[in-house]
Protein backbone atom coordinates (compact mmCIF):
# COMPACT_ATOMS: atom_id res chain seq x y z
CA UNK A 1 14.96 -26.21 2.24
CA UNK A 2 14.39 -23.20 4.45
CA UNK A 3 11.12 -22.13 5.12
CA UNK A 4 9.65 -18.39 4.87
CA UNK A 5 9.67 -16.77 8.54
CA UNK A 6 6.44 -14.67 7.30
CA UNK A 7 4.68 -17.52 6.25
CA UNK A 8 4.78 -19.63 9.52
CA UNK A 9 3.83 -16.39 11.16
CA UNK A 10 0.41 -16.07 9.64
CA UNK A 11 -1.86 -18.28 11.60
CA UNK A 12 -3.43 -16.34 14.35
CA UNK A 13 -6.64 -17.00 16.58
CA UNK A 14 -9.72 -15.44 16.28
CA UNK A 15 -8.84 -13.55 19.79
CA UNK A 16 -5.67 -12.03 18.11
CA UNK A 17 -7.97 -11.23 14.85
CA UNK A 18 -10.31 -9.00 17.27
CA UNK A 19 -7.20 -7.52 18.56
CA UNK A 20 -5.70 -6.72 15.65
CA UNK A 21 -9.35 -5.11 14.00
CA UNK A 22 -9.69 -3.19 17.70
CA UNK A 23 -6.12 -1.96 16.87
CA UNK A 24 -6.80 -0.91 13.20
CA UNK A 25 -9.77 0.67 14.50
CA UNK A 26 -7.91 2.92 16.73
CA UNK A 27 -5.29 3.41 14.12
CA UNK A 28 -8.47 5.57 13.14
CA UNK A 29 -8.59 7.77 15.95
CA UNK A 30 -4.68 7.87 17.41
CA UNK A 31 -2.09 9.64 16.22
CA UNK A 32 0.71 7.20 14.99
CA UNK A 33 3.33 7.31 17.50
CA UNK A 34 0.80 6.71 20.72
CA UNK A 35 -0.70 3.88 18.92
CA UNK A 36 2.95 2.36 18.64
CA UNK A 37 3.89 3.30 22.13
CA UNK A 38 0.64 1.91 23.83
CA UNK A 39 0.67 -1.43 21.87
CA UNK A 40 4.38 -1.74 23.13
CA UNK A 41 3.16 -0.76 27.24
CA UNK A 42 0.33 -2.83 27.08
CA UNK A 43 2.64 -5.53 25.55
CA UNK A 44 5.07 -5.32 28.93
CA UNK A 45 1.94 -5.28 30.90
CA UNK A 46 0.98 -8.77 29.33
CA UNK A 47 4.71 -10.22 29.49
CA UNK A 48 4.94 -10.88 26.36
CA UNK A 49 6.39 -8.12 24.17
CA UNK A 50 7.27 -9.24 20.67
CA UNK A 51 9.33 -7.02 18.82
CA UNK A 52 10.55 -9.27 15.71
């Protein structure tokens, strides 16, 4: 039987749960589209963009 994709995808580490509340946080404050384009930079800049 094949598995849901979403559902092995759910367990993340606490340091991914502070980014992801640091990034909601500045969902806040950014407009949209910078938000989006500085996740993807900063995502190059770590070598490890992930865009599925």
């Amino acid at each position: 039987m094949k598995r849901n994709a979403f559902h092995e995808s759910v367990h993340i580490s606490s340091s991914q749960l502070s980014a992801l509340v640091g990034a909601l946080n500045a969902l806040r404050q950014l407009p949209v589209k910078e938000l989006i384009a500085s996740e993807i930079l900063n995502g190059f800049k770590r070598g490890r963009a992930n865009f599925t």
